[in-house]
N, C-alpha and C. Protein backbone atom coordinates (compact mmCIF):
# COMPACT_ATOMS: atom_id res chain seq x y z
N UNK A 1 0.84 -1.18 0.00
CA UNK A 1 0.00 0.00 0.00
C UNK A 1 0.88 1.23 0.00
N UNK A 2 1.11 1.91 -0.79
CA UNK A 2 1.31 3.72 -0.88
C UNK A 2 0.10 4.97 -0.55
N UNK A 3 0.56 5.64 -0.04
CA UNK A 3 -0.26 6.78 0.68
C UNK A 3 0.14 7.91 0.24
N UNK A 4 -0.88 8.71 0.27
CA UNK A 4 -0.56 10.01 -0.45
C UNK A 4 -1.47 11.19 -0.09
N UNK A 5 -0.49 12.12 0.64
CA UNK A 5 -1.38 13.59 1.09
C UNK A 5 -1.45 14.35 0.23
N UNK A 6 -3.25 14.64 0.24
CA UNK A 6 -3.48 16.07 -0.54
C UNK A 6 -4.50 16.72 -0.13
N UNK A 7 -4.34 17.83 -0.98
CA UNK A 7 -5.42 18.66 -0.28
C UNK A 7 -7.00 18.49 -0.71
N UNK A 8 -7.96 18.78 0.39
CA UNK A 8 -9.43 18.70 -0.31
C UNK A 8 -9.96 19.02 -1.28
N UNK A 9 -9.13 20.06 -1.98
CA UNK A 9 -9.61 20.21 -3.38
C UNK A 9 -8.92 19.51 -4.98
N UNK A 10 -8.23 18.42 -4.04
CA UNK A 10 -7.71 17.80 -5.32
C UNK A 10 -8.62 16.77 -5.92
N UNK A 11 -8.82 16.73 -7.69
CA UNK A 11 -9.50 16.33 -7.99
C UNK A 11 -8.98 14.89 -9.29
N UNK A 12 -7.55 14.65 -9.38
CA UNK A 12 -6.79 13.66 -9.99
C UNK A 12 -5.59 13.47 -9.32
N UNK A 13 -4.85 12.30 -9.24
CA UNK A 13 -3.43 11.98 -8.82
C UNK A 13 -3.12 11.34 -10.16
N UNK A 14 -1.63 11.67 -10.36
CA UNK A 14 -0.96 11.08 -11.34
C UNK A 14 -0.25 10.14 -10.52
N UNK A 15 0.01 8.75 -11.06
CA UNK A 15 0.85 7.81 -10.46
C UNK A 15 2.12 7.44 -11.45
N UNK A 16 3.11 7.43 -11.27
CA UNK A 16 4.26 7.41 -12.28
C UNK A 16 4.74 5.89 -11.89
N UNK A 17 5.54 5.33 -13.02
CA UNK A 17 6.34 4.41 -13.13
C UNK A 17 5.58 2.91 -12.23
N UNK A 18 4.24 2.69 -12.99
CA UNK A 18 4.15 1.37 -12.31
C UNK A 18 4.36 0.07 -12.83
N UNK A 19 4.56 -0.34 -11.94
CA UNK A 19 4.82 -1.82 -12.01
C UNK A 19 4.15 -2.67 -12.87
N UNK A 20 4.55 -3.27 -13.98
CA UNK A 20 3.70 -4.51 -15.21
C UNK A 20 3.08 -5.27 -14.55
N UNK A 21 2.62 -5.89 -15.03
CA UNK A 21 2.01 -7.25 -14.67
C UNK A 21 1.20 -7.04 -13.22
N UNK A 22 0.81 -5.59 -12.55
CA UNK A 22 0.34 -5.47 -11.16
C UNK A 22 -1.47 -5.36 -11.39
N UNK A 23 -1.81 -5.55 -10.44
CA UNK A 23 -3.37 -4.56 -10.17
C UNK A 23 -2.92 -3.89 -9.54
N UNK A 24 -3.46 -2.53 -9.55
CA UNK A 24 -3.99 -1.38 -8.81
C UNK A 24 -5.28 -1.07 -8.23
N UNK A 25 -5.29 -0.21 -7.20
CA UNK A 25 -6.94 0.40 -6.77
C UNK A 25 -6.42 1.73 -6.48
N UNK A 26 -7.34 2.63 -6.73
CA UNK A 26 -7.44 3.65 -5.47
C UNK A 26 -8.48 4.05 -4.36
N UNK A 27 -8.38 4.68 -3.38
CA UNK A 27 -9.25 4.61 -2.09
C UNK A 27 -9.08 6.38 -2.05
N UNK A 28 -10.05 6.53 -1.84
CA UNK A 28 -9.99 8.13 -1.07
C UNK A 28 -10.64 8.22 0.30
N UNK A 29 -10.02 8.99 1.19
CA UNK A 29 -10.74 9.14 2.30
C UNK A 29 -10.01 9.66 3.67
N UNK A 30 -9.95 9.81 4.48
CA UNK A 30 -9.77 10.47 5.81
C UNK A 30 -8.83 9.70 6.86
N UNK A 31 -8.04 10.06 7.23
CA UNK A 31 -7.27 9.57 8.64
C UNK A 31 -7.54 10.64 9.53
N UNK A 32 -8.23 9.77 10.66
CA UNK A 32 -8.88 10.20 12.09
C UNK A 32 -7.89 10.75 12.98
N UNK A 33 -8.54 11.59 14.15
CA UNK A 33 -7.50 12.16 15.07
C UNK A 33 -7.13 10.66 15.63
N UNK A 34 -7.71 9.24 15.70
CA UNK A 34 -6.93 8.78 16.13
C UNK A 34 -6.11 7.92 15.21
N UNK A 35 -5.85 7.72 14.40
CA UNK A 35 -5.17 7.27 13.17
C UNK A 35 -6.21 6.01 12.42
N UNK A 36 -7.31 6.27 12.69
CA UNK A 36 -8.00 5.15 11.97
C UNK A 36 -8.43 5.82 10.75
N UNK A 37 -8.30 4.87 9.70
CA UNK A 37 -8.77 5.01 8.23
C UNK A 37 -10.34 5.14 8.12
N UNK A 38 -10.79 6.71 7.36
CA UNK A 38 -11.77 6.42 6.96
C UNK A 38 -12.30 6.95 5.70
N UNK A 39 -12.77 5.69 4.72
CA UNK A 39 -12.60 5.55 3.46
C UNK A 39 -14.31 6.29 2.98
N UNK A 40 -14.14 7.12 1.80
CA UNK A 40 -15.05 7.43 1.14
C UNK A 40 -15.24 6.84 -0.02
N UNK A 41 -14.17 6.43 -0.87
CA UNK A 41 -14.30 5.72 -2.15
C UNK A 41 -13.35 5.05 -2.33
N UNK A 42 -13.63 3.81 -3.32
CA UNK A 42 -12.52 2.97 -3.80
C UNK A 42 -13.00 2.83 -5.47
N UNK A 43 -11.98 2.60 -6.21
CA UNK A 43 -12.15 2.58 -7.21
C UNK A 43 -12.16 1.08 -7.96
N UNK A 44 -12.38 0.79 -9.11
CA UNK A 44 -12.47 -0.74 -9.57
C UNK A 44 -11.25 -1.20 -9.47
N UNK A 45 -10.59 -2.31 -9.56
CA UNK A 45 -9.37 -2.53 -9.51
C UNK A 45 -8.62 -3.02 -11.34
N UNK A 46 -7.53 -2.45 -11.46
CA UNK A 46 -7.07 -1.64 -12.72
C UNK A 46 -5.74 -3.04 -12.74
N UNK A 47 -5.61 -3.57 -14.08
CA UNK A 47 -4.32 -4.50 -14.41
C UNK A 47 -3.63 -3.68 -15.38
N UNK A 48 -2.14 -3.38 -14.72
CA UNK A 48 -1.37 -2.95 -15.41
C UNK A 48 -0.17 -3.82 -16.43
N UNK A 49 -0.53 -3.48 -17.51
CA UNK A 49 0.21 -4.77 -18.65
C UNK A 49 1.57 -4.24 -18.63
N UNK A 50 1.82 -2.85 -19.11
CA UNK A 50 3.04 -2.63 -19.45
C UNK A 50 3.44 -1.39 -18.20
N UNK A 51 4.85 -1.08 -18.10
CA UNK A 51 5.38 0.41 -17.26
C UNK A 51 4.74 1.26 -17.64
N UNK A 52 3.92 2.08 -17.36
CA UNK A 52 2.86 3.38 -17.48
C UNK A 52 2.29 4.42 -16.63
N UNK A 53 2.40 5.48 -16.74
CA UNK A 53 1.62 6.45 -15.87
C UNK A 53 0.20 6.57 -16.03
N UNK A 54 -0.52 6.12 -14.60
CA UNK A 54 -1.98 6.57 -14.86
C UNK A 54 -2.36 7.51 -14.29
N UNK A 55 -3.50 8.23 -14.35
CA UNK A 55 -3.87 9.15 -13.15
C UNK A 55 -5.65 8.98 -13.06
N UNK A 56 -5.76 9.22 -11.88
CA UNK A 56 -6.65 8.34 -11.40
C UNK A 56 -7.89 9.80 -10.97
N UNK A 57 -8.56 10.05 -11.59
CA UNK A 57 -9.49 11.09 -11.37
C UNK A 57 -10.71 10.55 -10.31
N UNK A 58 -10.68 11.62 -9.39
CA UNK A 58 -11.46 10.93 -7.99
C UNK A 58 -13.18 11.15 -8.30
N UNK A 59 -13.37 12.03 -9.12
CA UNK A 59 -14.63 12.75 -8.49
C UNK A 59 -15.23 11.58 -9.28
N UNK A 60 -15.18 10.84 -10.40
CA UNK A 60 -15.80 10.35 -11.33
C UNK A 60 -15.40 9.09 -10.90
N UNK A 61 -14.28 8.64 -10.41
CA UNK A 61 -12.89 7.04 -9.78
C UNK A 61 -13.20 6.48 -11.43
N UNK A 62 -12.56 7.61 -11.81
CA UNK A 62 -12.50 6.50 -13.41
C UNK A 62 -11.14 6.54 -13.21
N UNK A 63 -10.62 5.35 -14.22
CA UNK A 63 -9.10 4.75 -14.11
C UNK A 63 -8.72 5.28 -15.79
């Protein structure tokens, strides 16, 4: 799992240099004052064939 801070008005992440042959997901959502995860969305889960940058637009979780 990789994690990634941004701000509330972000509305795509670019992900660079992934891994072939992987699945991916993404999750959006909140870490609590006490460090518990809390998730608003997850996205479908994505097979990456070749090394590629995706970026992963939240508002829509299209891949």
């Amino acid at each position: 799992m990789q994690q990634y801070d941004c701000s509330e008005s972000t509305t795509d992440k670019e992900l660079e240099n992934l891994a072939a042959e992987h699945e991916y997901q993404a999750e959006i959502g909140y870490v609590t004052d006490d460090g518990h995860w809390l998730k608003l969305a997850r996205s479908e889960k994505i097979r990456i064939l070749t090394a590629e940058t995706v970026t992963f637009l939240w508002m829509g979780m299209k891949v």
